[in-house]
Protein backbone atom coordinates (compact mmCIF):
# COMPACT_ATOMS: atom_id res chain seq x y z
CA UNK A 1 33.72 -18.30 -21.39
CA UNK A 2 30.52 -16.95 -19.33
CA UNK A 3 29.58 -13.45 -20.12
CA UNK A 4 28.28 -11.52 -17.35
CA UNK A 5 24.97 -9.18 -18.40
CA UNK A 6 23.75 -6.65 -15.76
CA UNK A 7 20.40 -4.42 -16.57
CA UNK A 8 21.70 -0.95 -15.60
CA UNK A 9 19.58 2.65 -15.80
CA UNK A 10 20.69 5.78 -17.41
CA UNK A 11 19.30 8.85 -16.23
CA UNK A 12 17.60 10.87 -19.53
CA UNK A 13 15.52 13.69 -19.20
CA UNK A 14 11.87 14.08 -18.44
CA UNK A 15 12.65 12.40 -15.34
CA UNK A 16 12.96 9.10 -16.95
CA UNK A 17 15.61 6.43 -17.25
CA UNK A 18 16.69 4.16 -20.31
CA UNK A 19 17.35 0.60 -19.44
CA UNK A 20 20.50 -0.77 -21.14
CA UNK A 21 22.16 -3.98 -20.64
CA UNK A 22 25.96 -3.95 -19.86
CA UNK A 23 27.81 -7.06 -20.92
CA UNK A 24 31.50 -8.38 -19.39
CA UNK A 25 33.37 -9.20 -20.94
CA UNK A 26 33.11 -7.39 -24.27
CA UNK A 27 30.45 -9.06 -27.07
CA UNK A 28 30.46 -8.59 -30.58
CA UNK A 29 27.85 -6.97 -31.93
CA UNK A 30 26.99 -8.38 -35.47
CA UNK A 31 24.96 -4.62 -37.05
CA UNK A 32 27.49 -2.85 -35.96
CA UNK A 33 30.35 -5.14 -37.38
CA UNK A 34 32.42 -4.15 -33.96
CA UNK A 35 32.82 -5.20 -29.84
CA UNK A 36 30.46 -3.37 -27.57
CA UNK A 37 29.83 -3.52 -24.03
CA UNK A 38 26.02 -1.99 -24.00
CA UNK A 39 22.77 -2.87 -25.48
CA UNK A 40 20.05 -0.34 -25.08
CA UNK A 41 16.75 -1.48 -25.03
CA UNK A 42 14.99 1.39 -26.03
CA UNK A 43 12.77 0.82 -22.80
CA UNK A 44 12.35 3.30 -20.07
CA UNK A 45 10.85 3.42 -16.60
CA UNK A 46 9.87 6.70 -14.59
CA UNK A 47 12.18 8.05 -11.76
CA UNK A 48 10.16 8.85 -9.35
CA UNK A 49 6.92 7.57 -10.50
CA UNK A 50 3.46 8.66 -9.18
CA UNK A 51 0.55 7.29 -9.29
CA UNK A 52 -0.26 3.49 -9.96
CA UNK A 53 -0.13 3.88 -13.54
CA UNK A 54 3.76 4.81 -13.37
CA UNK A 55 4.32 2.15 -10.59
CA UNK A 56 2.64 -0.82 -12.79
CA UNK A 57 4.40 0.39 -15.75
CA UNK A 58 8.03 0.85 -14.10
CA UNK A 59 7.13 -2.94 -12.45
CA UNK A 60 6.10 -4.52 -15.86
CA UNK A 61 9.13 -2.89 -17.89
CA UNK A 62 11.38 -4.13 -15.49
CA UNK A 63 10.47 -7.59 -15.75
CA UNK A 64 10.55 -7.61 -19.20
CA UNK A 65 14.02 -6.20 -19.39
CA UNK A 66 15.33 -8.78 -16.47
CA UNK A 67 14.12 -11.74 -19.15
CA UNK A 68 15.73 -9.75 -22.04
CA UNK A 69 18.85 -10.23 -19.32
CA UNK A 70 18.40 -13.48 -19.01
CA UNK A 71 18.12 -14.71 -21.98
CA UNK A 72 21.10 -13.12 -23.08
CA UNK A 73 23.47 -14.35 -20.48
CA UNK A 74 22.13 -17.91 -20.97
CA UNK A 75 23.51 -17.20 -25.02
């Protein structure tokens, strides 16, 4: 069966958002011992970023995480 992976945001303070990936149908998650339908990545890219510091670093995060997707839809 193909599992679907999207890279989603969550909204977190300091005007910041965590990247997660969000799995369909449901995946078993092997630390946990139990199904789960969210990863976090523990990566996080600026809302509204400013400057071209923010910019490069919201652009490079989020090609990182798209490969991190990827890879584990390809699973």
């Amino acid at each position: 069966m193909m599992i679907k992976v999207r890279l989603r945001q969550k909204a977190i303070t300091n005007g910041r958002c965590s990247l997660y990936l969000d799995f369909y149908p449901e995946v078993y998650d092997l630390e946990k011992g139990t199904s789960t339908r969210r990863q976090f990545l523990g990566m996080y890219v600026y809302n509204r970023p400013v400057g071209p510091e923010e910019k490069a670093h919201n652009r490079n995060t989020l090609q990182i995480a798209e490969q991190m997707r990827i890879k584990q839809e390809n699973r």
